[in-house]
N, C-alpha and C. Protein backbone atom coordinates (compact mmCIF):
# COMPACT_ATOMS: atom_id res chain seq x y z
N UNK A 1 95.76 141.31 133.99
CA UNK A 1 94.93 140.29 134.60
C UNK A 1 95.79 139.12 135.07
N UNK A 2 96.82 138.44 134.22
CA UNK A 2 97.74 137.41 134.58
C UNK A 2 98.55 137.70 135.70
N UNK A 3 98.98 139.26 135.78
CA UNK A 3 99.34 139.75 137.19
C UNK A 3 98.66 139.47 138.43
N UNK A 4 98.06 140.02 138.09
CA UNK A 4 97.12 139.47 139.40
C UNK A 4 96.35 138.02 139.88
N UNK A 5 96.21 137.63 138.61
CA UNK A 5 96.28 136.11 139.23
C UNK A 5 97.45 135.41 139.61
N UNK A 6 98.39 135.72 139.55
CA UNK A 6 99.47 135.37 139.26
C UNK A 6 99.63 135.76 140.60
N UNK A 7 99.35 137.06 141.75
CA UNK A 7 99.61 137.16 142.99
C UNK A 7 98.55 135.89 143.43
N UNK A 8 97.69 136.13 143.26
CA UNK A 8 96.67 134.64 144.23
C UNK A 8 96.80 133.35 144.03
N UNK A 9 97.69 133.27 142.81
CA UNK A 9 97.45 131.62 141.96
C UNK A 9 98.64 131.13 142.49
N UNK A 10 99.79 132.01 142.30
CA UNK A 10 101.38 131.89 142.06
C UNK A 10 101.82 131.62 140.63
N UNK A 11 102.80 131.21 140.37
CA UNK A 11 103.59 131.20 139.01
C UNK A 11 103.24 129.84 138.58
N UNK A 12 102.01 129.35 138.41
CA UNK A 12 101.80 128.02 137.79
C UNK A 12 101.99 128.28 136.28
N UNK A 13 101.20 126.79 135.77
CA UNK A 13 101.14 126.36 134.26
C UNK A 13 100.29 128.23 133.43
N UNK A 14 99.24 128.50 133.94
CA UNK A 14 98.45 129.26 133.58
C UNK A 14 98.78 131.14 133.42
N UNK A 15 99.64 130.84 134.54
CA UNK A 15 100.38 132.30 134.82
C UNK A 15 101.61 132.40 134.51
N UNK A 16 102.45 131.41 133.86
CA UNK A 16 103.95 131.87 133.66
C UNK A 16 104.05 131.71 131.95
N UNK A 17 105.26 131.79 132.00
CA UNK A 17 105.26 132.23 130.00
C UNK A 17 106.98 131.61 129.77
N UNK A 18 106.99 131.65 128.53
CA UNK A 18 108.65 131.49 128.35
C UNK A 18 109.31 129.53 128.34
N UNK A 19 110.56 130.15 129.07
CA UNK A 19 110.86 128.36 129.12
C UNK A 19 110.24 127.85 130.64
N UNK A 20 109.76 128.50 131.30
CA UNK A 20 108.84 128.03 132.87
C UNK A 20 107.54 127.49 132.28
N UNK A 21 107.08 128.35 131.18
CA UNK A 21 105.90 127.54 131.07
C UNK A 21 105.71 126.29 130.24
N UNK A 22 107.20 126.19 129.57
CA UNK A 22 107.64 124.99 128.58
C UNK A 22 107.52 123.73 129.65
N UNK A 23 108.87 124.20 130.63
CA UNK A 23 109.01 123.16 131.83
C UNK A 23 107.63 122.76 132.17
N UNK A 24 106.70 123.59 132.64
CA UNK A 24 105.59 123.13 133.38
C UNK A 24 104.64 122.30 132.45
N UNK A 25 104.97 122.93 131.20
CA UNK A 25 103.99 122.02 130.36
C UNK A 25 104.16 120.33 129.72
N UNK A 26 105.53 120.25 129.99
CA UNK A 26 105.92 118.60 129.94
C UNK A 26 105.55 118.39 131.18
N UNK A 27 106.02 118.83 132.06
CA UNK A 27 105.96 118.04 133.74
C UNK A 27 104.14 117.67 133.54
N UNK A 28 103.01 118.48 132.92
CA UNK A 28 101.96 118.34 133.16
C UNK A 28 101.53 117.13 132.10
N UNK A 29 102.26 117.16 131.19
CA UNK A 29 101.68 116.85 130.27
C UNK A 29 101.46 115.03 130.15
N UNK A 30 101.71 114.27 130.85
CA UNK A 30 101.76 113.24 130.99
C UNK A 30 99.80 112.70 131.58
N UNK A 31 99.71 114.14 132.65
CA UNK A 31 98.30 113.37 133.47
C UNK A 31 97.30 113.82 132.46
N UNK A 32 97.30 113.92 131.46
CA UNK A 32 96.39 114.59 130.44
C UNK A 32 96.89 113.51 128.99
N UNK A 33 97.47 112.36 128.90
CA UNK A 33 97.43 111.65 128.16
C UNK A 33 96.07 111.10 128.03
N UNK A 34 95.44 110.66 127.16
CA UNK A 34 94.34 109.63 127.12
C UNK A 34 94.25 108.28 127.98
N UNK A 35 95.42 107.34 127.84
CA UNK A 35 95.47 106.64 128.88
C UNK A 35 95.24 106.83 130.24
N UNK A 36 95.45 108.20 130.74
CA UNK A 36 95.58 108.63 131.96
C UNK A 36 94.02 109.04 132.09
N UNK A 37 93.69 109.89 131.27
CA UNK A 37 92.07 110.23 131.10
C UNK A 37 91.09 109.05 131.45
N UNK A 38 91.17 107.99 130.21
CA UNK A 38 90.53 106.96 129.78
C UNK A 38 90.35 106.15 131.50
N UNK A 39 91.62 105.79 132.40
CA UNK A 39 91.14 105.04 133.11
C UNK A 39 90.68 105.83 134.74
N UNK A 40 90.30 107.07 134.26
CA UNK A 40 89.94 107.93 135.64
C UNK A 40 88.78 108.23 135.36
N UNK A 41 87.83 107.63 133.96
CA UNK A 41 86.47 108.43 133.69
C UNK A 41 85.95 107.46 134.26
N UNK A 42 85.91 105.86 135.09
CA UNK A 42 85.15 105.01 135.78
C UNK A 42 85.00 106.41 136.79
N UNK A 43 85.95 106.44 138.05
CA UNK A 43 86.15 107.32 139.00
C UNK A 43 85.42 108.48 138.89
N UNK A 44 85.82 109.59 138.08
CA UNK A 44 84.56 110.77 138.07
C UNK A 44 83.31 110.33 137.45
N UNK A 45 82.80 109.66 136.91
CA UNK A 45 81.49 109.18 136.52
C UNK A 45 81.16 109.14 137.97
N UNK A 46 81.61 107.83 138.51
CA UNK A 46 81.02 107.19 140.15
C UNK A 46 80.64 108.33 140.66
N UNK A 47 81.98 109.63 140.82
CA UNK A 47 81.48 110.74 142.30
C UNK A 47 80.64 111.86 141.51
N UNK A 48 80.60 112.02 140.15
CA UNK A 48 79.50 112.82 140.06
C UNK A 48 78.44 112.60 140.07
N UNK A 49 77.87 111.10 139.90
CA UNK A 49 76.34 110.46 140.13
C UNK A 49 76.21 110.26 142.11
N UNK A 50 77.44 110.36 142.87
CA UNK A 50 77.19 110.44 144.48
C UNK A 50 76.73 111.28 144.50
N UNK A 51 77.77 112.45 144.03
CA UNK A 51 77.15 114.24 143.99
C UNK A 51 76.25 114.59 143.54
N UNK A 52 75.59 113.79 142.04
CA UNK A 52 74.37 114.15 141.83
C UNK A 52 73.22 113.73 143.10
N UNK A 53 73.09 112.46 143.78
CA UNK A 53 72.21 112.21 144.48
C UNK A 53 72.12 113.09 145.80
N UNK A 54 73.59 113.61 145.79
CA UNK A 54 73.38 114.49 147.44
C UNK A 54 72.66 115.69 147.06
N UNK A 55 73.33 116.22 145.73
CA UNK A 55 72.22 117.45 145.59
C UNK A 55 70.90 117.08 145.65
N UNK A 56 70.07 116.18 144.60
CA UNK A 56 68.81 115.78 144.59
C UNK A 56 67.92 115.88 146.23
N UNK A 57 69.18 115.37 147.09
CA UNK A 57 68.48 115.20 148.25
C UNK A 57 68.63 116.43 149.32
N UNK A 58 69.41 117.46 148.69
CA UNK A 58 69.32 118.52 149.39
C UNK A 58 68.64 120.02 148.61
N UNK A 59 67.90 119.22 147.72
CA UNK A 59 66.99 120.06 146.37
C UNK A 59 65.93 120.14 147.48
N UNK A 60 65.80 118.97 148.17
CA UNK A 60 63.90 119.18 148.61
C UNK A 60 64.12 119.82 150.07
N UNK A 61 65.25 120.31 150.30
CA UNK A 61 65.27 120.78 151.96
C UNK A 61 65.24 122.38 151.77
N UNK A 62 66.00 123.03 152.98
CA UNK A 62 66.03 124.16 152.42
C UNK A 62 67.73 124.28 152.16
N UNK A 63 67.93 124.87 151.84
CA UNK A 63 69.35 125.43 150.74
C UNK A 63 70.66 125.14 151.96
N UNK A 64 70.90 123.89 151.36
CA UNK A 64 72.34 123.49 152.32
C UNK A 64 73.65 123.52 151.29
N UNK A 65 74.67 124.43 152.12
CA UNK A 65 75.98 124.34 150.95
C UNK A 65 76.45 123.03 150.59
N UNK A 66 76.89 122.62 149.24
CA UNK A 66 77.42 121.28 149.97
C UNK A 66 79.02 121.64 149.46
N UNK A 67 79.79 120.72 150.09
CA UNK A 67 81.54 120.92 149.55
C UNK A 67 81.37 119.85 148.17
N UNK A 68 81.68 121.08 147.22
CA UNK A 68 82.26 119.89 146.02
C UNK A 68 83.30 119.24 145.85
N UNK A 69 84.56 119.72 146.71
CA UNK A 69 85.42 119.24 146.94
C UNK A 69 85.64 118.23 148.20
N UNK A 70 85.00 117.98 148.69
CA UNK A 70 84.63 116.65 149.90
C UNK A 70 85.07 115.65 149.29
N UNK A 71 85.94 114.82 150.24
CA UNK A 71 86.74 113.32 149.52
C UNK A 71 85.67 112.45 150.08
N UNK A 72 85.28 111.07 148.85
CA UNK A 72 84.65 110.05 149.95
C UNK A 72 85.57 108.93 149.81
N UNK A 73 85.22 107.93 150.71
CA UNK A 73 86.41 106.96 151.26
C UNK A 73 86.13 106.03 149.66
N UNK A 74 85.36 106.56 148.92
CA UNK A 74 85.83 105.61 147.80
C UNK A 74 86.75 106.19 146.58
N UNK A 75 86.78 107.75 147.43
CA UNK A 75 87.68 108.57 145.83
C UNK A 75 89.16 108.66 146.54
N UNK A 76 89.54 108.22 147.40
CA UNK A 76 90.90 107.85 148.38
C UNK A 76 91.67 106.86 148.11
């Protein structure tokens, strides 16, 4: 299974093993401090209550995709 994700993913944190996945796991390991957490939960709070309201408002139409990944000029 790691094979093959490993063709679509590439050799990230998730798919490699050994001292690559040592390396990758300091290099990562900094944006996953609490400090780092702590002052980005204002930020995803804000765009998941935007996202909640766009769904709400595309609940009563008929079935529009929306991008969950869509930047707004306030998550920039």
């Amino acid at each position: 299974t790691y094979d093959l994700l490993g063709e679509v993913v590439g050799n990230g944190l998730v798919t490699s093993s050994g001292k690559l996945w040592l390396q990758q796991r300091k290099l990562c390991s900094p944006f996953f401090h609490f400090q780092a957490l702590n002052s980005a939960a204002p930020v995803i709070a804000d765009e998941a209550t935007k996202m909640l309201a766009r769904l709400q408002v595309s609940a009563g139409q008929d079935l529009v995709p929306q991008d969950v990944f869509a930047r707004t000029a306030s998550a920039i």
